[in-house]
Protein backbone atom coordinates (compact mmCIF):
# COMPACT_ATOMS: atom_id res chain seq x y z
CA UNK A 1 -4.34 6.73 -15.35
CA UNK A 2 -7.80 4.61 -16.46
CA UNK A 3 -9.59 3.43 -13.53
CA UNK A 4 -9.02 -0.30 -14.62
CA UNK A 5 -5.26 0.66 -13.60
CA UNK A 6 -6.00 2.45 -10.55
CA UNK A 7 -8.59 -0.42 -9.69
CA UNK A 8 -5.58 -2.79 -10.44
CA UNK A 9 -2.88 -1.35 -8.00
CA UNK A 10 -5.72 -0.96 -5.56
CA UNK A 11 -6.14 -5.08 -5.74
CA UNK A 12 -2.70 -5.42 -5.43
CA UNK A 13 -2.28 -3.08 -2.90
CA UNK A 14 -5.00 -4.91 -0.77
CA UNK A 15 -3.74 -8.31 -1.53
CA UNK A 16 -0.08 -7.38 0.02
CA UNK A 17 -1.39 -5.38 3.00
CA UNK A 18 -3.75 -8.52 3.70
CA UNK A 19 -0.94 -11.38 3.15
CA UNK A 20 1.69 -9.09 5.58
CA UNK A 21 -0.81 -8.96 8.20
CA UNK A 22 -2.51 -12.06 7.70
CA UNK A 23 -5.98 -10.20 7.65
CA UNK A 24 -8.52 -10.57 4.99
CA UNK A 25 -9.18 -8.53 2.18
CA UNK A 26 -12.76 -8.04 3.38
CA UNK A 27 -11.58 -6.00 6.47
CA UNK A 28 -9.44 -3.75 4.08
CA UNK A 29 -11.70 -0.39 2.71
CA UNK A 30 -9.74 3.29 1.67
CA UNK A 31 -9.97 4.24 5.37
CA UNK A 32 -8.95 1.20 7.53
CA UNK A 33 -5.64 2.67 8.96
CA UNK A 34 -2.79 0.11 9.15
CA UNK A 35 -1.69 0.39 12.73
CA UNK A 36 -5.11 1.93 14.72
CA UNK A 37 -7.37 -0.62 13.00
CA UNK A 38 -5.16 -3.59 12.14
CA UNK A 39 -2.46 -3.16 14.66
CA UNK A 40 0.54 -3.10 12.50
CA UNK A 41 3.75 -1.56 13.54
CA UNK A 42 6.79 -0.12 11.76
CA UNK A 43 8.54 -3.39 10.85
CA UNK A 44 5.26 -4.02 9.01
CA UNK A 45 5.05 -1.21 7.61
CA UNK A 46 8.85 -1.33 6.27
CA UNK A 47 7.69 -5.16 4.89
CA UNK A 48 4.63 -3.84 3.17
CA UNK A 49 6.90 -0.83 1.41
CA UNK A 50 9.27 -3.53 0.21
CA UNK A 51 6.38 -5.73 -1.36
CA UNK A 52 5.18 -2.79 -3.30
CA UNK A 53 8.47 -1.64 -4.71
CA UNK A 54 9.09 -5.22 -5.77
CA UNK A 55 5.43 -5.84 -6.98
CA UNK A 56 5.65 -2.23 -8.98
CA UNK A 57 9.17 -1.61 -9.82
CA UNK A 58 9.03 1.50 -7.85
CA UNK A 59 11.56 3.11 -5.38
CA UNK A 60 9.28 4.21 -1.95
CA UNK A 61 11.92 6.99 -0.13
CA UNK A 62 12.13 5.77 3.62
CA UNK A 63 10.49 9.38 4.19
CA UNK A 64 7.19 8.20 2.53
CA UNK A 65 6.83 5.28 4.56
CA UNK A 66 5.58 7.03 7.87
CA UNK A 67 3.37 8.84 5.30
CA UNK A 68 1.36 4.90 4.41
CA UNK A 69 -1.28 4.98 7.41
CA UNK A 70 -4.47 4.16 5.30
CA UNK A 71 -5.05 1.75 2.28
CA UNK A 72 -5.82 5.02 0.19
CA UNK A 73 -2.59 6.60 1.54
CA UNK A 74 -1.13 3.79 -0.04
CA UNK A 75 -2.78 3.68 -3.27
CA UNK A 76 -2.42 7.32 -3.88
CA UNK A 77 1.37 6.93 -2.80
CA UNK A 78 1.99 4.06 -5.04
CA UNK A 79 0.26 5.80 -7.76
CA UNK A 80 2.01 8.66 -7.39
CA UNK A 81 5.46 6.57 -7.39
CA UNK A 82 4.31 4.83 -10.97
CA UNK A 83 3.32 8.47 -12.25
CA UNK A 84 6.66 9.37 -11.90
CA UNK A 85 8.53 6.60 -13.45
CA UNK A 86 6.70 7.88 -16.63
């Protein structure tokens, strides 16, 4: 995968996580952790999944969800996801 396309699901990735939470994209880096640093909880977590498989045309298991604590968690797991597809 180029970088452009890793940069690209990394901006989208940000843009959902910042619209579910109502946060801005300036407080979101690879490490902020969802819940510890931007207080989300489960249901959020469950909302952000859905965004993603609708903004990617992926399928997240339920099992991976738990596994989504930090924005790189995410981009890795999305990444991952579209890897697969291939």
């Amino acid at each position: 995968m180029t970088r452009g396309a890793v940069q690209s699901v990394e901006d989208v990735v940000k843009n959902i996580i910042a619209a579910e939470l109502r946060v801005s994209r300036d407080q979101l880096n690879p490490e902020t952790h969802l819940m510890k640093d931007l207080g989300a909880d489960s249901l959020d977590a469950l909302n952000i999944a859905l965004r993603l498989e609708e903004a990617f045309k992926i399928k997240i298991p339920d099992d991976a969800i738990p596994k989504f604590l930090t924005v790189s968690d995410i981009v890795t797991g999305v990444n991952d996801h579209l890897s697969e597809r291939q």
